[in-house]
Protein backbone atom coordinates (compact mmCIF):
# COMPACT_ATOMS: atom_id res chain seq x y z
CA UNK A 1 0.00 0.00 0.00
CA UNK A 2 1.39 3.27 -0.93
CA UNK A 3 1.51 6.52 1.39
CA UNK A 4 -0.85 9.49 0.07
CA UNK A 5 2.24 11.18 -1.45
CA UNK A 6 2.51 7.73 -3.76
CA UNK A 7 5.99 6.69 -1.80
CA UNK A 8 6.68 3.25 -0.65
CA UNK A 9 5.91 2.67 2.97
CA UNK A 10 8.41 3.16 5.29
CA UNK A 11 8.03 -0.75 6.69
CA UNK A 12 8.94 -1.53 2.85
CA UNK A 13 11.94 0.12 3.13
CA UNK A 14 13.00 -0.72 6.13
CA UNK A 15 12.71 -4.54 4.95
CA UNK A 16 14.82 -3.43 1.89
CA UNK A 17 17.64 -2.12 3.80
CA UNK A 18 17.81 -5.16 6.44
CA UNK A 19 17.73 -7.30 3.77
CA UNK A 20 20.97 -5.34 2.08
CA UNK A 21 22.63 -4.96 5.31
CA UNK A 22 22.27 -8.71 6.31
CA UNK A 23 23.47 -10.14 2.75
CA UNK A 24 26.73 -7.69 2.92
CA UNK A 25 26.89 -8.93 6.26
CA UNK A 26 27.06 -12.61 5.15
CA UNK A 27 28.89 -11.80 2.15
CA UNK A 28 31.75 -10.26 4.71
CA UNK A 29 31.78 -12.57 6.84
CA UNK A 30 31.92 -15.75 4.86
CA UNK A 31 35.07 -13.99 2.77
CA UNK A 32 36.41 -13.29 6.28
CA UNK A 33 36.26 -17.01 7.02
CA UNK A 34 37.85 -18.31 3.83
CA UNK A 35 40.63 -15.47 4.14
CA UNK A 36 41.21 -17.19 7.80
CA UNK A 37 40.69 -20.59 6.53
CA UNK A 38 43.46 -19.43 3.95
CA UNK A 39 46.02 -18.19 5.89
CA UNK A 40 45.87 -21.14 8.41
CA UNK A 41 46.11 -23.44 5.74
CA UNK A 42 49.17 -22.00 3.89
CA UNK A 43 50.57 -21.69 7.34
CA UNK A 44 50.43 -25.01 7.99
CA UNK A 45 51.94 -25.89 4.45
CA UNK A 46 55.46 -24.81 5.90
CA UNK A 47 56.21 -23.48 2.15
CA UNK A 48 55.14 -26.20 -0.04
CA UNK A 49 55.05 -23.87 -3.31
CA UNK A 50 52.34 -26.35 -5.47
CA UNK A 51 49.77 -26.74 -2.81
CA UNK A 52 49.87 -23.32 -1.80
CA UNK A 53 49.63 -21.61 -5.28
CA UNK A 54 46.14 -23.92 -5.10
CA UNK A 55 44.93 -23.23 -1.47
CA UNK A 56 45.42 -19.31 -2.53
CA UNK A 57 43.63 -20.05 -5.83
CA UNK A 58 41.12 -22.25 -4.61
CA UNK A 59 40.68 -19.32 -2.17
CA UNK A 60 40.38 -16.65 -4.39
CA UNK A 61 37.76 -18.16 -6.19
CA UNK A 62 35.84 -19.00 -3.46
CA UNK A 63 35.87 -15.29 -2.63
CA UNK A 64 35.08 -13.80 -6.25
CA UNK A 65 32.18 -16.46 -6.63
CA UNK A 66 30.49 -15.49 -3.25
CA UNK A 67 30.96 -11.65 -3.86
CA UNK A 68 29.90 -12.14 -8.10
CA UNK A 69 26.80 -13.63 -7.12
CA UNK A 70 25.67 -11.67 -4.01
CA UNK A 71 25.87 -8.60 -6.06
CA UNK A 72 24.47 -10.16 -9.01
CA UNK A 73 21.44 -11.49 -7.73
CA UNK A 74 21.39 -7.97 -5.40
CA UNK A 75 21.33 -5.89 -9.10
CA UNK A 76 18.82 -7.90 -10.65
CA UNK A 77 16.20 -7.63 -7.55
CA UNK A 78 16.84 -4.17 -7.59
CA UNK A 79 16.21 -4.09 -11.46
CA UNK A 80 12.90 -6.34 -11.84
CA UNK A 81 11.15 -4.06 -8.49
CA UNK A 82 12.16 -1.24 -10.59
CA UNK A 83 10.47 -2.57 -13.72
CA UNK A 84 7.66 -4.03 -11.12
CA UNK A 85 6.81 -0.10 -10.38
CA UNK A 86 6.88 1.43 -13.52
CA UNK A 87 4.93 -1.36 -14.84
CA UNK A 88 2.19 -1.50 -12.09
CA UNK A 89 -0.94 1.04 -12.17
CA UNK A 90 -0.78 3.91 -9.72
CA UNK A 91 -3.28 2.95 -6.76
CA UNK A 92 -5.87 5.41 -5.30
């Protein structure tokens, strides 16, 4: 239901920017872990040069993937509710 001014309701809103917050929040913290997970593991490798070049690899990936695909899936929410509201018929 929109306000009288024909802007969202501030519950909306609210809902939208938990729901940002928490999924950075998760992004962060998951990358966090892998870094950690990371640097114990080459740690423990005591400079074996092949399995490390994989761990940090492995690692990276891990990191890009988690990071592509929050913000990917976060851009096309943000695109289809802003095709949802042009789209939809002002309400009275």
């Amino acid at each position: 239901m929109l306000n009288g001014d024909g802007s969202k309701p501030v519950r909306e809103l609210d809902l939208e920017r938990y729901r940002a917050r928490y999924g950075l929040t998760a992004v962060i913290m998951s990358n966090l872990a892998i870094v950690g997970v990371t640097i114990f593991g080459v740690w423990q490798l005591h400079g074996d040069k092949a399995v490390t070049v994989g761990v940090l690899t492995a690692a990276f990936t891990a990191v890009s993937s988690t990071t592509t695909a929050y913000l990917g899936i976060k851009a096309v929410s943000n695109t289809a509710r802003a095709m949802a509201r042009r789209e939809s018929p002002p309400r009275e």
